[in-house]
N, C-alpha and C. Protein backbone atom coordinates (compact mmCIF):
# COMPACT_ATOMS: atom_id res chain seq x y z
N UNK A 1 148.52 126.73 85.34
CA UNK A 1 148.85 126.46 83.97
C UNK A 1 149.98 125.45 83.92
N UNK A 2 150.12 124.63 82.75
CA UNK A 2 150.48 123.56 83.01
C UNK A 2 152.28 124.19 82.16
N UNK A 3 153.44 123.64 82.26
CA UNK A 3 154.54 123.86 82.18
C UNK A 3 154.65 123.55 80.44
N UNK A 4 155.73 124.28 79.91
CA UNK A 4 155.75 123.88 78.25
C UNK A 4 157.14 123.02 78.13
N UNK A 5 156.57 121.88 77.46
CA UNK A 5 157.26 120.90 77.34
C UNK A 5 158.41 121.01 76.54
N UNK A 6 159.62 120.25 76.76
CA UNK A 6 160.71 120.71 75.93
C UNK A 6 160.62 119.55 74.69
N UNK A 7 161.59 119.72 73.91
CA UNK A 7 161.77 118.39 72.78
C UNK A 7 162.25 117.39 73.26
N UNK A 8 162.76 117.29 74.89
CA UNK A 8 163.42 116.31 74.59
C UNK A 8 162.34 115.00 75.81
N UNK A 9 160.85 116.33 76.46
CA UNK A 9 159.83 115.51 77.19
C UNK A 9 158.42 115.52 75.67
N UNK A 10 159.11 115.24 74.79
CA UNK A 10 158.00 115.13 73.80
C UNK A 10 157.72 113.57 73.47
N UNK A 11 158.64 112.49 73.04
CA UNK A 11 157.96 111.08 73.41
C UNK A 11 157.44 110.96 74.66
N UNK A 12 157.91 111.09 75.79
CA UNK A 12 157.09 110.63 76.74
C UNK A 12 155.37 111.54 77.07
N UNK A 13 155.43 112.45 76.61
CA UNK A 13 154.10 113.06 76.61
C UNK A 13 153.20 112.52 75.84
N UNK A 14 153.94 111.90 74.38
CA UNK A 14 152.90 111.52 73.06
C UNK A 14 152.71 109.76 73.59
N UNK A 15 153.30 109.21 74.55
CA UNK A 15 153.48 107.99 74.68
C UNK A 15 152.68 108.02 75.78
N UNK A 16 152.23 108.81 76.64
CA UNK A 16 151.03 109.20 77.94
C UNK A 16 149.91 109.37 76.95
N UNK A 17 149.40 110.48 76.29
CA UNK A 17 148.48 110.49 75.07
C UNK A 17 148.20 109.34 74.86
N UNK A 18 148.73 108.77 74.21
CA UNK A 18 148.22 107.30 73.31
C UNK A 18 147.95 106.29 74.28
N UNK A 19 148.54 106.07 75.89
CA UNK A 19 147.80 105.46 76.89
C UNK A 19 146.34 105.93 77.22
N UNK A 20 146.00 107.70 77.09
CA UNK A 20 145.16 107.58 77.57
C UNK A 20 143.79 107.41 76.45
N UNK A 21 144.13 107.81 75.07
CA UNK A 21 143.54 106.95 73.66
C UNK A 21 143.42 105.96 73.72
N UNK A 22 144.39 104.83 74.39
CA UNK A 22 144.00 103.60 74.56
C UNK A 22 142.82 102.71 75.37
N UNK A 23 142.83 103.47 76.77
CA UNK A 23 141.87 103.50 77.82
C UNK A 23 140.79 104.25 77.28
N UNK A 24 140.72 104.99 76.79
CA UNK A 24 139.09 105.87 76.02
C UNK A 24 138.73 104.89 74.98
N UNK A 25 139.14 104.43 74.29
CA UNK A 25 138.66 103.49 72.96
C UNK A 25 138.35 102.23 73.76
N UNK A 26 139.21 101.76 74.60
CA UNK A 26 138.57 100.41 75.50
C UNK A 26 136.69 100.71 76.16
N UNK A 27 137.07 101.70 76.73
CA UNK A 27 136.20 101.95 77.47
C UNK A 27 134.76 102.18 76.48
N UNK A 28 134.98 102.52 75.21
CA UNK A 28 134.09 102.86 73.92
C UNK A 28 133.39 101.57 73.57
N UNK A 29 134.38 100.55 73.43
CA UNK A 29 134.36 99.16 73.25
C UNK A 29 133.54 98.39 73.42
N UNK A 30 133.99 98.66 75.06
CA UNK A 30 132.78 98.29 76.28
C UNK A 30 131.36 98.35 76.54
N UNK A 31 130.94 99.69 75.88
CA UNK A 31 130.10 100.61 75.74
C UNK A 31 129.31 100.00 74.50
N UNK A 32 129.84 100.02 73.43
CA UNK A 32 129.11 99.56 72.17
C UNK A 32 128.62 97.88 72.50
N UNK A 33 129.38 97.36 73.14
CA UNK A 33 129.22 96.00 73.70
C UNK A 33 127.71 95.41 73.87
N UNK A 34 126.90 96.29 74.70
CA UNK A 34 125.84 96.42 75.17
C UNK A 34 125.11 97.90 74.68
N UNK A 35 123.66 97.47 73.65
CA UNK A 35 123.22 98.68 73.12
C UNK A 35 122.64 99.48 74.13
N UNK A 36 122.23 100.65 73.92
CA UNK A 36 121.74 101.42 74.69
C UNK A 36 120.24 100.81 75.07
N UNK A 37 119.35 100.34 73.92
CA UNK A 37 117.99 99.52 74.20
C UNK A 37 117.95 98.65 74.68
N UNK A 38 118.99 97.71 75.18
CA UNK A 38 118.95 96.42 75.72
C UNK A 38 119.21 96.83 77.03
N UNK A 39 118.01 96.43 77.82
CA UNK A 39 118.88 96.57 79.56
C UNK A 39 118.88 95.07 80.00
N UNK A 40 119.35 95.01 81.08
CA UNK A 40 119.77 93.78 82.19
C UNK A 40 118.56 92.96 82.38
N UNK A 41 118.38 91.80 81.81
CA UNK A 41 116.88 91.19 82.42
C UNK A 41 117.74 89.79 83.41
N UNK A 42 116.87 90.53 84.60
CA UNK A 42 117.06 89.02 85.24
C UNK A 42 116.32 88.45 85.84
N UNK A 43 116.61 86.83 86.17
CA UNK A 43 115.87 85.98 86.83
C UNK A 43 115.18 86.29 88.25
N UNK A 44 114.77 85.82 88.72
CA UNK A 44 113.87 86.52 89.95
C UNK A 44 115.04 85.82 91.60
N UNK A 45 116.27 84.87 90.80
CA UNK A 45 117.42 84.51 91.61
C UNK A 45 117.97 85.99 92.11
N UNK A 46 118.50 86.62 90.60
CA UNK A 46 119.41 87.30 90.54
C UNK A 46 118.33 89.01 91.47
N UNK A 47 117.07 88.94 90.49
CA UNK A 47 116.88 90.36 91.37
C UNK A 47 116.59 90.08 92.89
N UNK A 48 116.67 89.00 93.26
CA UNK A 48 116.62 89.38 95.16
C UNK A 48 117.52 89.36 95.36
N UNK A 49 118.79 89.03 94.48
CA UNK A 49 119.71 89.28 95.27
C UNK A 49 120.24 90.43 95.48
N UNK A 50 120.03 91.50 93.94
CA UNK A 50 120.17 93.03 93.79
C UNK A 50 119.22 93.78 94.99
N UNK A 51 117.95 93.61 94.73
CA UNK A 51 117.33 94.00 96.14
C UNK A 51 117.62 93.88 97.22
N UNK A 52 118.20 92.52 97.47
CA UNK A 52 118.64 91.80 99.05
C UNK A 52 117.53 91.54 99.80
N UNK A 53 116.50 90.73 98.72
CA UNK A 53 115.12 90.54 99.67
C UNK A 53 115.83 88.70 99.57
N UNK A 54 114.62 88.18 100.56
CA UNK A 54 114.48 86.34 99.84
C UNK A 54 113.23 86.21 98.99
N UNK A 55 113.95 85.26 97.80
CA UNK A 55 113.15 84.86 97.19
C UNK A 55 111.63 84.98 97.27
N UNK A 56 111.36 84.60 97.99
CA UNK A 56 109.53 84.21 98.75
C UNK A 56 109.13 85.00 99.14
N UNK A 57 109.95 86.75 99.53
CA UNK A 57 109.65 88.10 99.76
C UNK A 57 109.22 88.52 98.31
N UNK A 58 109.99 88.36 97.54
CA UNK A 58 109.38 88.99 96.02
C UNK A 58 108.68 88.40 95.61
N UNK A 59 108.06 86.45 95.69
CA UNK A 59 107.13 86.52 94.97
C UNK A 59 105.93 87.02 95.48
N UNK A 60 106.09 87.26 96.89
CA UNK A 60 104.78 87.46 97.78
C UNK A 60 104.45 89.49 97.00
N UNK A 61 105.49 90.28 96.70
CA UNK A 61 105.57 91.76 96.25
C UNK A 61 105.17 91.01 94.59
N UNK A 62 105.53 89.93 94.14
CA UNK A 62 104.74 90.18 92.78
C UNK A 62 103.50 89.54 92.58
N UNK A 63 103.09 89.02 93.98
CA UNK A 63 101.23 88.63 93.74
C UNK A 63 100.77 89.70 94.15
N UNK A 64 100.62 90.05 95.08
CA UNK A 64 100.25 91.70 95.28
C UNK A 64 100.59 92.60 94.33
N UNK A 65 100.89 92.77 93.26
CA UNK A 65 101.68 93.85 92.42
C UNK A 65 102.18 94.98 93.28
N UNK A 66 102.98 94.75 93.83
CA UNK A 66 103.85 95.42 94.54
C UNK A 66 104.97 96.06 93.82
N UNK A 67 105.47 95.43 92.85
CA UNK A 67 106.54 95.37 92.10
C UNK A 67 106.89 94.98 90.73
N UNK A 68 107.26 95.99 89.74
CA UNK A 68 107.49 95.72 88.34
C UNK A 68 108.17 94.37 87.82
N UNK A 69 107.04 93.68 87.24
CA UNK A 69 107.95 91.94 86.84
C UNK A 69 107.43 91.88 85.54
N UNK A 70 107.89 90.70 85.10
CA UNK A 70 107.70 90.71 83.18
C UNK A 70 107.97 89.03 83.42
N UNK A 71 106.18 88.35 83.31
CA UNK A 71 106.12 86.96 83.11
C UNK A 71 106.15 86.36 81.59
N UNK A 72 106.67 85.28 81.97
CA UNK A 72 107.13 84.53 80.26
C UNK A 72 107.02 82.90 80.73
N UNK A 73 105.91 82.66 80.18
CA UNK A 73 105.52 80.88 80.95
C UNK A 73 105.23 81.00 82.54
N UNK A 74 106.09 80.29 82.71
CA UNK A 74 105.70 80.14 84.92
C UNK A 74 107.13 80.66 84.94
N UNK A 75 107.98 81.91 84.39
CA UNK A 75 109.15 82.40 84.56
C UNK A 75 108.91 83.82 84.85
N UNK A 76 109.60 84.32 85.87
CA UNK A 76 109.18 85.65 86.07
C UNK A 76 111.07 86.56 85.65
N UNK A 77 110.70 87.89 85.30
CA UNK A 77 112.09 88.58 85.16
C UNK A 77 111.55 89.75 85.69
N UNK A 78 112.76 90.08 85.54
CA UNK A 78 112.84 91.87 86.23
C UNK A 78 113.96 92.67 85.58
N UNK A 79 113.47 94.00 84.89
CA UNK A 79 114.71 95.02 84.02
C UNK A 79 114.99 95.88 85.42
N UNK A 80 116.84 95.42 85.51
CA UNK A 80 117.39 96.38 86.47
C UNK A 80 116.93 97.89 86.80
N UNK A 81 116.59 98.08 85.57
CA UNK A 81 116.06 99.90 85.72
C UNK A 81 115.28 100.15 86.44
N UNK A 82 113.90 99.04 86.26
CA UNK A 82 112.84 98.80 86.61
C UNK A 82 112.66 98.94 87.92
N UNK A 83 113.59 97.99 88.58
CA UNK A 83 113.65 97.85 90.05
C UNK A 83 114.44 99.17 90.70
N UNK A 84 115.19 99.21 89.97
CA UNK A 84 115.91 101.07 90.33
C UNK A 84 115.17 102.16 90.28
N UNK A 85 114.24 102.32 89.58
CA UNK A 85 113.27 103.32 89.68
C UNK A 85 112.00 103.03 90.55
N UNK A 86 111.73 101.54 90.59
CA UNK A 86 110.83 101.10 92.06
C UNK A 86 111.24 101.62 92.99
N UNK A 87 112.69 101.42 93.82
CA UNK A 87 113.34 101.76 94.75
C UNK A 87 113.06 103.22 95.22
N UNK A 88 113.66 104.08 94.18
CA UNK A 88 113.39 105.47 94.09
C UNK A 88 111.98 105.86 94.69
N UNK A 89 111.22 105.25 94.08
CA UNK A 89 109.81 105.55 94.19
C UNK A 89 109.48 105.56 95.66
N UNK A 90 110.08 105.17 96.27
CA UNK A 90 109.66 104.86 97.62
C UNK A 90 110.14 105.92 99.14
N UNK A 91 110.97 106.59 98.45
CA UNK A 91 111.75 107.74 98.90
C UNK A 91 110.62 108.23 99.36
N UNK A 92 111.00 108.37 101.06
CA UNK A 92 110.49 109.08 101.81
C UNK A 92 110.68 110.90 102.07
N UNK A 93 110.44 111.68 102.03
CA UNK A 93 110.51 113.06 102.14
C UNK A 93 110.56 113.63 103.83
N UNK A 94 111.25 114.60 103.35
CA UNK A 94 112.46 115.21 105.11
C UNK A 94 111.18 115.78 105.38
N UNK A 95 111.44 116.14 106.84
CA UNK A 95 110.46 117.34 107.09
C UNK A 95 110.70 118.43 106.54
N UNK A 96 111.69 118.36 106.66
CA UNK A 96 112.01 120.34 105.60
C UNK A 96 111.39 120.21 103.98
N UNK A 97 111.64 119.23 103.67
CA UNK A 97 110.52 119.03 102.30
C UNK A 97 109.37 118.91 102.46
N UNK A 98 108.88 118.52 103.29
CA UNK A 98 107.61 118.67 103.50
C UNK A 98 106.81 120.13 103.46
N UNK A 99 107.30 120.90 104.79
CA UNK A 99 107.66 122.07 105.13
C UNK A 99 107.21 123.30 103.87
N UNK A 100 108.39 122.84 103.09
CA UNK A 100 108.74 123.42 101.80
C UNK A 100 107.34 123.49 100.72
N UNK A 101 107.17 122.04 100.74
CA UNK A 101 105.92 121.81 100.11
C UNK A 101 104.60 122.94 100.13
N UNK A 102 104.16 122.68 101.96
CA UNK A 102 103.38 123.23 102.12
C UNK A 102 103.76 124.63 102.11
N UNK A 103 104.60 125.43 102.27
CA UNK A 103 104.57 127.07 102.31
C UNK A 103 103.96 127.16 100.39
N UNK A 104 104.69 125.90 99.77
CA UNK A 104 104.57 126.70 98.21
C UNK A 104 103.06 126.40 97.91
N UNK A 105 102.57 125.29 98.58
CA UNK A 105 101.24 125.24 98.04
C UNK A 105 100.51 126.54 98.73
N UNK A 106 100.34 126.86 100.08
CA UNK A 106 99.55 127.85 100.39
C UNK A 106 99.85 129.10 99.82
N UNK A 107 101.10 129.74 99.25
CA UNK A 107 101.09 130.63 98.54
C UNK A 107 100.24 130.40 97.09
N UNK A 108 100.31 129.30 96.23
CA UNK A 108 99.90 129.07 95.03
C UNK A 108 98.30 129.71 95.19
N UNK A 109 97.69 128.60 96.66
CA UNK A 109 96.38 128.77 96.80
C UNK A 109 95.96 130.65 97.54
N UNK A 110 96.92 131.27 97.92
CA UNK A 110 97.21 132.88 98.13
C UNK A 110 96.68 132.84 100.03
N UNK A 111 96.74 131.79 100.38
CA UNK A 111 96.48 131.61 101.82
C UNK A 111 97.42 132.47 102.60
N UNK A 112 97.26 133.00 103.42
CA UNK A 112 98.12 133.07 104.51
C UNK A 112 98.77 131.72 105.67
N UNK A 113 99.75 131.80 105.55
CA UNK A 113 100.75 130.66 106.48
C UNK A 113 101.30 131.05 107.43
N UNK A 114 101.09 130.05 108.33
CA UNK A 114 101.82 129.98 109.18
C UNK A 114 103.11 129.13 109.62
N UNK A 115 104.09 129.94 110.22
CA UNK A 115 105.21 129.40 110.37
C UNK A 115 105.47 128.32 111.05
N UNK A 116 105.95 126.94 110.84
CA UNK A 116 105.66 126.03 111.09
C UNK A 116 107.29 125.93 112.38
């Protein structure tokens, strides 16, 4: 529990307060800045570089549809999310998830299992 302040640590407490009101309303600022519906579109420069592929790696993943893109003329983009949830997607699974998997499916199906 935190100590009770006397009268004479009362500006400097209300003068900490209003620093940290200050930093919360900035940070609000910031926030309203950019709507929640608008995400990050970028050039196909900028997403290899977020990926850390080369260039000529992604266009080769967006003739194959390999990869979420959004053409406009002979211009290609990519929504940061987009590529963040590509990424995800690709998540490989442990053996213990695996594991896991299969005990729950053979119970679902009422099999008997064996211990792997």
């Amino acid at each position: 529990m935190k100590d009770t302040l006397t009268f004479d640590q009362l500006p400097d407490a209300v003068s900490k307060i209003q620093d940290k009101l200050d930093n919360i309303e900035q940070l609000l600022l910031r926030q309203q800045e950019q709507p929640p519906g608008q995400e990050e579109l970028m050039p196909i420069t900028q997403a290899a570089q977020f990926l850390d592929l080369a260039v000529p790696t992604l266009y080769s993943k967006v003739c194959r549809k390999e990869i979420p893109v959004n053409k406009r003329g002979k211009r290609l983009y990519f929504y940061r999310s987009e590529l963040t949830e590509w990424i995800k997607s690709g998540r490989k699974r442990t053996a213990d998830e695996i594991r896991a998997e299969a005990v729950r499916q053979l119970a679902v199906t009422g099999k008997k299992s064996k211990v792997f």
